[in-house]
C-alpha atoms as a PDB file:
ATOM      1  CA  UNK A   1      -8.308   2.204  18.659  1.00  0.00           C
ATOM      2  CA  UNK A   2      -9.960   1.369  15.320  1.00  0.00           C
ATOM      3  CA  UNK A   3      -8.743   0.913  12.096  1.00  0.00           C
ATOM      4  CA  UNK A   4      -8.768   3.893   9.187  1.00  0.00           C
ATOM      5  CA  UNK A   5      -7.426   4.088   5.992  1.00  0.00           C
ATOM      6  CA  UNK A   6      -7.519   6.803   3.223  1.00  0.00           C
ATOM      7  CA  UNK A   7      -7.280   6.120  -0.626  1.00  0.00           C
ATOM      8  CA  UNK A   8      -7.228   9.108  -2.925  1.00  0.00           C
ATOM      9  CA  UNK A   9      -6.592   8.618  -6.850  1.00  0.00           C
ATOM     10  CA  UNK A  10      -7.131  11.894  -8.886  1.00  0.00           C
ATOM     11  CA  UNK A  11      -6.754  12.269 -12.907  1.00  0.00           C
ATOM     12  CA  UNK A  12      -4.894  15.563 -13.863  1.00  0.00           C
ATOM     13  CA  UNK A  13      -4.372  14.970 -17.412  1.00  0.00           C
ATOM     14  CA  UNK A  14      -7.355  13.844 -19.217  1.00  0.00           C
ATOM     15  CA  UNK A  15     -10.745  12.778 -17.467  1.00  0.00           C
ATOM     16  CA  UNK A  16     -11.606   9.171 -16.634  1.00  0.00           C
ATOM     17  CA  UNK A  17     -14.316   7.556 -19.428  1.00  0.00           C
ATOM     18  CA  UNK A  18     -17.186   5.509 -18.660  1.00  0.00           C
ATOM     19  CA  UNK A  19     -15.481   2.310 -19.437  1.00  0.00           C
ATOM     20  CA  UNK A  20     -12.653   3.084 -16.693  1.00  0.00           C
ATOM     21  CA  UNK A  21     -15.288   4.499 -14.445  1.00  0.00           C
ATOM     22  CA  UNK A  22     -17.083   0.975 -14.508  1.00  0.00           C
ATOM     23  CA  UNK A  23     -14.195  -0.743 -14.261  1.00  0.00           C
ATOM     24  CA  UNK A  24     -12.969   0.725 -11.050  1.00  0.00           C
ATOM     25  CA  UNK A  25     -16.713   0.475  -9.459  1.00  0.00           C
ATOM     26  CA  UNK A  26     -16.602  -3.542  -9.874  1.00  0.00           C
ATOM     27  CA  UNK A  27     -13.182  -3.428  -8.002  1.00  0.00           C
ATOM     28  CA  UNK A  28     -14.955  -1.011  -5.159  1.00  0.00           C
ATOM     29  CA  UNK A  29     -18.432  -0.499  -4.775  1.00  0.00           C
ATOM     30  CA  UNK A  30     -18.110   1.860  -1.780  1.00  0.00           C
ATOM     31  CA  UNK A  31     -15.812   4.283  -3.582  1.00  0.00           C
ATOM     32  CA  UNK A  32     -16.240   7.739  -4.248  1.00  0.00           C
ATOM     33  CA  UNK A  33     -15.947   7.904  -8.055  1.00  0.00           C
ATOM     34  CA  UNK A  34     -15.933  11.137 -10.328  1.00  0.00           C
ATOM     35  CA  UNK A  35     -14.190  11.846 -13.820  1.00  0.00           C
ATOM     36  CA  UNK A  36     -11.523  12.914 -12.322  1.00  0.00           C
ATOM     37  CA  UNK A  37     -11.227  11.208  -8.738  1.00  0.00           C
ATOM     38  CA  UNK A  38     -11.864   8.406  -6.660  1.00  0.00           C
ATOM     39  CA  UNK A  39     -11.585   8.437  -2.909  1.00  0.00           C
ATOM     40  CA  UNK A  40     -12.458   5.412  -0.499  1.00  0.00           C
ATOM     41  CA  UNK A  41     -11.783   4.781   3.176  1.00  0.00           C
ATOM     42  CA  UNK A  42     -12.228   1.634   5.069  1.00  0.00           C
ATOM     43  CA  UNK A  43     -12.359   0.711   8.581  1.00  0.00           C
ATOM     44  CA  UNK A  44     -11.512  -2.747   7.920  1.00  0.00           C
ATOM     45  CA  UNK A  45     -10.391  -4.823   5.184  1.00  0.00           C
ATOM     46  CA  UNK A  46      -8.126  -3.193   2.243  1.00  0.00           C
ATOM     47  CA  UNK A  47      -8.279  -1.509  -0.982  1.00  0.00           C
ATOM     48  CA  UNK A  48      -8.739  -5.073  -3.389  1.00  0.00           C
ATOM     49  CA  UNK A  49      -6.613  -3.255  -6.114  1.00  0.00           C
ATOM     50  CA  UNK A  50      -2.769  -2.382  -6.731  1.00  0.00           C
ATOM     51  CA  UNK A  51      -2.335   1.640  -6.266  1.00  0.00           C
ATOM     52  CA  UNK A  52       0.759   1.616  -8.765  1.00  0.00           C
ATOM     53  CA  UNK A  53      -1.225  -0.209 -11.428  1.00  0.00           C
ATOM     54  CA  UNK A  54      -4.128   2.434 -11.028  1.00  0.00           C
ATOM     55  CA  UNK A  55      -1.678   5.486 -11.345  1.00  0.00           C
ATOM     56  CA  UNK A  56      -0.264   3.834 -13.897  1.00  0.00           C
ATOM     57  CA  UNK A  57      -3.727   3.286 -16.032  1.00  0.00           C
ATOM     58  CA  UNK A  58      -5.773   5.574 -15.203  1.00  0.00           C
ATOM     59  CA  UNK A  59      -4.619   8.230 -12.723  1.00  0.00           C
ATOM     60  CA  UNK A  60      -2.282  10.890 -12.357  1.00  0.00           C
ATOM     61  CA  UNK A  61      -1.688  11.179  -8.511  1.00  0.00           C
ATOM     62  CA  UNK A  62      -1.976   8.992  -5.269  1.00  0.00           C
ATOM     63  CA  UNK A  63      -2.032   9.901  -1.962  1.00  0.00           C
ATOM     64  CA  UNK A  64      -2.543   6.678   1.432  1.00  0.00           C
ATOM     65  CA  UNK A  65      -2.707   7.304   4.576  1.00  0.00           C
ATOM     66  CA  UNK A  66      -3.466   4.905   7.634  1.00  0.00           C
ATOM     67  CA  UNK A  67      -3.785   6.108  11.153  1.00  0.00           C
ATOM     68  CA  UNK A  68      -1.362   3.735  12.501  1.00  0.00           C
ATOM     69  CA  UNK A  69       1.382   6.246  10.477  1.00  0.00           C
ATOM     70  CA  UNK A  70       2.065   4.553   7.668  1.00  0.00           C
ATOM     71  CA  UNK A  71       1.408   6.629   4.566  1.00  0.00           C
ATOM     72  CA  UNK A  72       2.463   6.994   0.628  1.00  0.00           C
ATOM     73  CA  UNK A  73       2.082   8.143  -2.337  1.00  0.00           C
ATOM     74  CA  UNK A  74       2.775   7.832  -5.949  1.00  0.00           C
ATOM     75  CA  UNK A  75       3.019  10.478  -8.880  1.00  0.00           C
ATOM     76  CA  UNK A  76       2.750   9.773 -12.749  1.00  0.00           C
ATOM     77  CA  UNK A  77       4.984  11.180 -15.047  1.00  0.00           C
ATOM     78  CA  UNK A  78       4.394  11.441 -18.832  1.00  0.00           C
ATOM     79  CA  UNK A  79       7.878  11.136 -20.847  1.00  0.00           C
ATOM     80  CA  UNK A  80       7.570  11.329 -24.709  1.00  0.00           C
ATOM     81  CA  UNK A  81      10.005   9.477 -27.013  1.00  0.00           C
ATOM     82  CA  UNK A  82      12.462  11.011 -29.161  1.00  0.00           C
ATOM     83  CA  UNK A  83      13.240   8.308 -31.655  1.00  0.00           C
ATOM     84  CA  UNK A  84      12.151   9.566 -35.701  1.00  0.00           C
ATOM     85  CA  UNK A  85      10.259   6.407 -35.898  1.00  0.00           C
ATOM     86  CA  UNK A  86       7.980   7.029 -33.655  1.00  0.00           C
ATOM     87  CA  UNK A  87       7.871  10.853 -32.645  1.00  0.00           C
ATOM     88  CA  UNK A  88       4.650  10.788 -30.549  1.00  0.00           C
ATOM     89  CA  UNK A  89       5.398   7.595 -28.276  1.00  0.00           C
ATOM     90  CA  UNK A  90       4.544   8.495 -24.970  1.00  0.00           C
ATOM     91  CA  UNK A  91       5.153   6.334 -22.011  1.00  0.00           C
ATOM     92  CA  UNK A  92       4.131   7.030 -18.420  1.00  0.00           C
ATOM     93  CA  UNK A  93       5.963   6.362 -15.153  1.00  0.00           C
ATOM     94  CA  UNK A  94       4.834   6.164 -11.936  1.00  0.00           C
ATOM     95  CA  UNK A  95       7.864   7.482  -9.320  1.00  0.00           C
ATOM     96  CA  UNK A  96       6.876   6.756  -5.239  1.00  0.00           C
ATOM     97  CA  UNK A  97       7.228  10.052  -3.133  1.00  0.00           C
ATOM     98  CA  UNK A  98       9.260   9.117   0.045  1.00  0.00           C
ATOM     99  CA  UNK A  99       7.660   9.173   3.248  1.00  0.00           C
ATOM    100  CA  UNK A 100       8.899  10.256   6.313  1.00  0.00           C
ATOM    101  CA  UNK A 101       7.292   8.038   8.728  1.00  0.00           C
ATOM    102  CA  UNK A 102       6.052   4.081   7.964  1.00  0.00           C
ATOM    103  CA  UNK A 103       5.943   2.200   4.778  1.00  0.00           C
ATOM    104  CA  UNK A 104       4.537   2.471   1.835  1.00  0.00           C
ATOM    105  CA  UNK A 105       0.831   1.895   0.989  1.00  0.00           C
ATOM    106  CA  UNK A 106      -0.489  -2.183   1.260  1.00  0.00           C
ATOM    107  CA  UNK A 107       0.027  -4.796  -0.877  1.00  0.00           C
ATOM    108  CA  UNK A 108      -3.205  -5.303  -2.924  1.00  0.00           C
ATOM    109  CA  UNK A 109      -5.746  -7.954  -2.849  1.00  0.00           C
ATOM    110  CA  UNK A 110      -5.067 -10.618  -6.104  1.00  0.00           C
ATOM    111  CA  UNK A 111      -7.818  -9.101  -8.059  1.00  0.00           C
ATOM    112  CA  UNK A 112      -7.319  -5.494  -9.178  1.00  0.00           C
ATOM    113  CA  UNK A 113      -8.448  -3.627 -12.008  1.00  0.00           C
ATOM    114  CA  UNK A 114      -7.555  -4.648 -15.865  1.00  0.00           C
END
């Protein structure tokens, strides 16, 4: 049986901009990219960048799957802070949705996105 494995990133919030765009193309050049999306499958090898760190930069949503069963996925959450000094601090976190079946995506290759 061969090997397959899905990627999906998507940007609900704001669109991705040309600099982010470029950035994620030099860490996958066989990506689908969009302004709001980028989807990539292999059938060897790995994705060369963390998923968490992506979510957490750029994207809003992640979704892996693998044929083998193992599957995961990540959501970003934006939580605003309430202090007076600053009103409109906004952080993001990224929460992992628990899977049913196998582990959570790959580790990443050493040199990811920045």
């Amino acid at each position: 049986m061969s090997e397959f494995q899905y990627y999906e990133f998507v940007a609900i919030d704001r669109p991705l901009s040309a600099l982010e765009r470029k950035r994620l193309r030099e860490t996958t050049s066989r990506a689908t990219i969009t302004s709001t999306r980028l989807v990539n499958t292999y059938e060897w090898g790995n994705f060369k960048a963390d998923p968490r760190d992506l979510v957490a930069k750029c994207f809003d949503a992640f979704l892996y799957y693998a044929n083998w069963g193992t599957h995961g996925s990540y959501c970003a959450f934006q939580a605003r802070g309430l202090t007076r000094e600053s009103p409109s601090n906004t952080s993001k976190f990224v929460a992992s949705v628990p899977a049913t079946v196998g582990a959570s995506p790959p580790s990443p290759q050493p040199d990811g996105i920045s």
